[in-house]
C-alpha atoms as a PDB file:
ATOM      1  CA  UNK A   1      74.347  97.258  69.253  1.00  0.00           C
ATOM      2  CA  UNK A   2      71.252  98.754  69.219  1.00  0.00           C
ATOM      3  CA  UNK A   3      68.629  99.007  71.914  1.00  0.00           C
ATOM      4  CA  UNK A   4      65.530  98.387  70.113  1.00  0.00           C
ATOM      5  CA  UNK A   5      63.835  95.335  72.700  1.00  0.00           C
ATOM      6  CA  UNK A   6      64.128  94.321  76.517  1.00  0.00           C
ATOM      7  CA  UNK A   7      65.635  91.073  76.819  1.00  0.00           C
ATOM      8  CA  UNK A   8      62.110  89.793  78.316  1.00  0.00           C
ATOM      9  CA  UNK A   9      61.789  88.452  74.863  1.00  0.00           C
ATOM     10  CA  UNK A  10      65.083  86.408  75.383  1.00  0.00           C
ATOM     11  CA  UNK A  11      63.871  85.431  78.221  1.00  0.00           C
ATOM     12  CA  UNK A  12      61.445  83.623  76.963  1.00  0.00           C
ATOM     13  CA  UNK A  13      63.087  82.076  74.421  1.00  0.00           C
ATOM     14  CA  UNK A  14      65.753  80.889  77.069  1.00  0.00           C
ATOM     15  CA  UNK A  15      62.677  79.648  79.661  1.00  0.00           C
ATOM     16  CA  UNK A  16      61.204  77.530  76.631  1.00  0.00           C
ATOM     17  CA  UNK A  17      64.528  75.727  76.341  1.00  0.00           C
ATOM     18  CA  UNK A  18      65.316  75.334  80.046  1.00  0.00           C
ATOM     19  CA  UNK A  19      61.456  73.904  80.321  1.00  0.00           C
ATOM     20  CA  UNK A  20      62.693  71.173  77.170  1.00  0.00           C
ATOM     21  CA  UNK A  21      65.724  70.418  78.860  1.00  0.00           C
ATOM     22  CA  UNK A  22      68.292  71.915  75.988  1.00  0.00           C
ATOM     23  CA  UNK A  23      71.291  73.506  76.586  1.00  0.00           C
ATOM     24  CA  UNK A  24      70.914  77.462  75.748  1.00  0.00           C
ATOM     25  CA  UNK A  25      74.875  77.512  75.397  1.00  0.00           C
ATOM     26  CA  UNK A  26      74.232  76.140  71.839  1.00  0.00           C
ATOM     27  CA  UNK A  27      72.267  79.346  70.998  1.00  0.00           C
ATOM     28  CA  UNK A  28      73.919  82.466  72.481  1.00  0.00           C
ATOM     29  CA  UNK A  29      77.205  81.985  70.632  1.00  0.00           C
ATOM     30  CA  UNK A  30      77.501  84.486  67.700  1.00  0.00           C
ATOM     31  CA  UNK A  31      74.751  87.167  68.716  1.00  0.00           C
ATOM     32  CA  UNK A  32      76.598  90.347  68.965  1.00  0.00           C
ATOM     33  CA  UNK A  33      80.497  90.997  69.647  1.00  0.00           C
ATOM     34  CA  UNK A  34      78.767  93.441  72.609  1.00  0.00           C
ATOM     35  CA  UNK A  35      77.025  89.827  73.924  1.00  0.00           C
ATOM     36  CA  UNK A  36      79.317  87.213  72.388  1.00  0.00           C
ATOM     37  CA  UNK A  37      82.510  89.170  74.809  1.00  0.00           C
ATOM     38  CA  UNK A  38      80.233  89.429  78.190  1.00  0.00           C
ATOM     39  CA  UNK A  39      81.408  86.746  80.735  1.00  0.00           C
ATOM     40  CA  UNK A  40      78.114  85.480  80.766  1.00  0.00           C
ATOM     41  CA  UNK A  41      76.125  86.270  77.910  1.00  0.00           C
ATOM     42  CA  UNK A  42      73.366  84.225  79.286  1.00  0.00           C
ATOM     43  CA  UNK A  43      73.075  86.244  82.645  1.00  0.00           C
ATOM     44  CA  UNK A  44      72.922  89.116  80.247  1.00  0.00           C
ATOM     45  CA  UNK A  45      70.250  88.065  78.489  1.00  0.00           C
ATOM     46  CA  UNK A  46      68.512  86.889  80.831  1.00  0.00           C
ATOM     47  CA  UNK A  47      68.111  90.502  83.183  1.00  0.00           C
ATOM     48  CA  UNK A  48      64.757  92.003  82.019  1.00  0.00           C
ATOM     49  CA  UNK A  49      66.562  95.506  82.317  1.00  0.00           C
ATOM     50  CA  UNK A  50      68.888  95.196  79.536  1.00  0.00           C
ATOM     51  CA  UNK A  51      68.154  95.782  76.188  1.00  0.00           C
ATOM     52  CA  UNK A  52      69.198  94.228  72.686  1.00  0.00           C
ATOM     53  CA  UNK A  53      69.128  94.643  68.890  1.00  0.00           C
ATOM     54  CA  UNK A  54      66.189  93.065  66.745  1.00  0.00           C
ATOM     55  CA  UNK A  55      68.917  91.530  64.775  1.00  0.00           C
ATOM     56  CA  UNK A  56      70.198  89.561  68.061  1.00  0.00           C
ATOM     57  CA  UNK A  57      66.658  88.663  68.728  1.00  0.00           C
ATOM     58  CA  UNK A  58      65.525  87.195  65.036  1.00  0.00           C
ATOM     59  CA  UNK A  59      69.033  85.449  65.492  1.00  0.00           C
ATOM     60  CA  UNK A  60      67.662  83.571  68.282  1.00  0.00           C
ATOM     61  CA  UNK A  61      65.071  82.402  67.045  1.00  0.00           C
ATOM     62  CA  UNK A  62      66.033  80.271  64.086  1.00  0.00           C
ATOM     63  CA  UNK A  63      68.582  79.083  66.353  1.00  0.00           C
ATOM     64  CA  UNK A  64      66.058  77.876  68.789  1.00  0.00           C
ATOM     65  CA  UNK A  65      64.209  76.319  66.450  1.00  0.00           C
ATOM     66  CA  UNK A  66      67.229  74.395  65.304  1.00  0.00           C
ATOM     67  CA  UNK A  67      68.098  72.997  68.914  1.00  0.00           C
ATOM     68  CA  UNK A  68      64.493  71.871  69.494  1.00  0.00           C
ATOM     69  CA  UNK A  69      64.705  70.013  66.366  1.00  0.00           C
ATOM     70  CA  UNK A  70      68.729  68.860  66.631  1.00  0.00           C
ATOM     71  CA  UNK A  71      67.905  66.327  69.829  1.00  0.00           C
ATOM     72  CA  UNK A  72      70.477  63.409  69.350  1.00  0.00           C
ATOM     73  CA  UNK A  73      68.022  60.614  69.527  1.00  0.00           C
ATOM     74  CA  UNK A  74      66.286  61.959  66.545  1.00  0.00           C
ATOM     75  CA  UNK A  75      62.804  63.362  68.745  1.00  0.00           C
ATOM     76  CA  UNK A  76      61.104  66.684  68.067  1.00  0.00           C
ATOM     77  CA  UNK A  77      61.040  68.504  71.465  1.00  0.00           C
ATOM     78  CA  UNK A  78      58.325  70.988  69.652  1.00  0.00           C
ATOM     79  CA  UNK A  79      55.843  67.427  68.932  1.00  0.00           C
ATOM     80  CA  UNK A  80      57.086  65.224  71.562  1.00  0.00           C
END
């Protein structure tokens, strides 16, 4: 994988669905076979020191975007 941004932008990402209450398990899976074979891919990405791929990133997001709008009850985290 390549090292082409810190995780700080992960973080973010991951903050934004702690703050809404979804379960960031639903978005790490199927990243990078360097993330997806960590322990905790989630502590990983969440260290400001480590760095990933723009590929792992851009996955992300669409996947975020996805759980906000995937809530069970049919609500829209993003206009709720």
């Amino acid at each position: 994988m390549e090292k082409e941004t810190s995780c700080i932008n992960a973080i973010a990402i991951l903050d934004y669905l702690k703050k809404h209450h979804i379960d960031c398990s639903s978005i790490i899976g199927d990243l990078a076979p360097e993330i997806d074979s960590l322990e905790d891919p989630e502590g990983f990405l969440r260290d400001p020191n480590n760095w990933i791929s723009c590929s792992v990133i851009s996955k992300l997001l669409p996947q975020t975007e996805i759980a906000c709008y995937a809530w069970p009850n049919g609500t829209n985290v993003v206009t709720n």
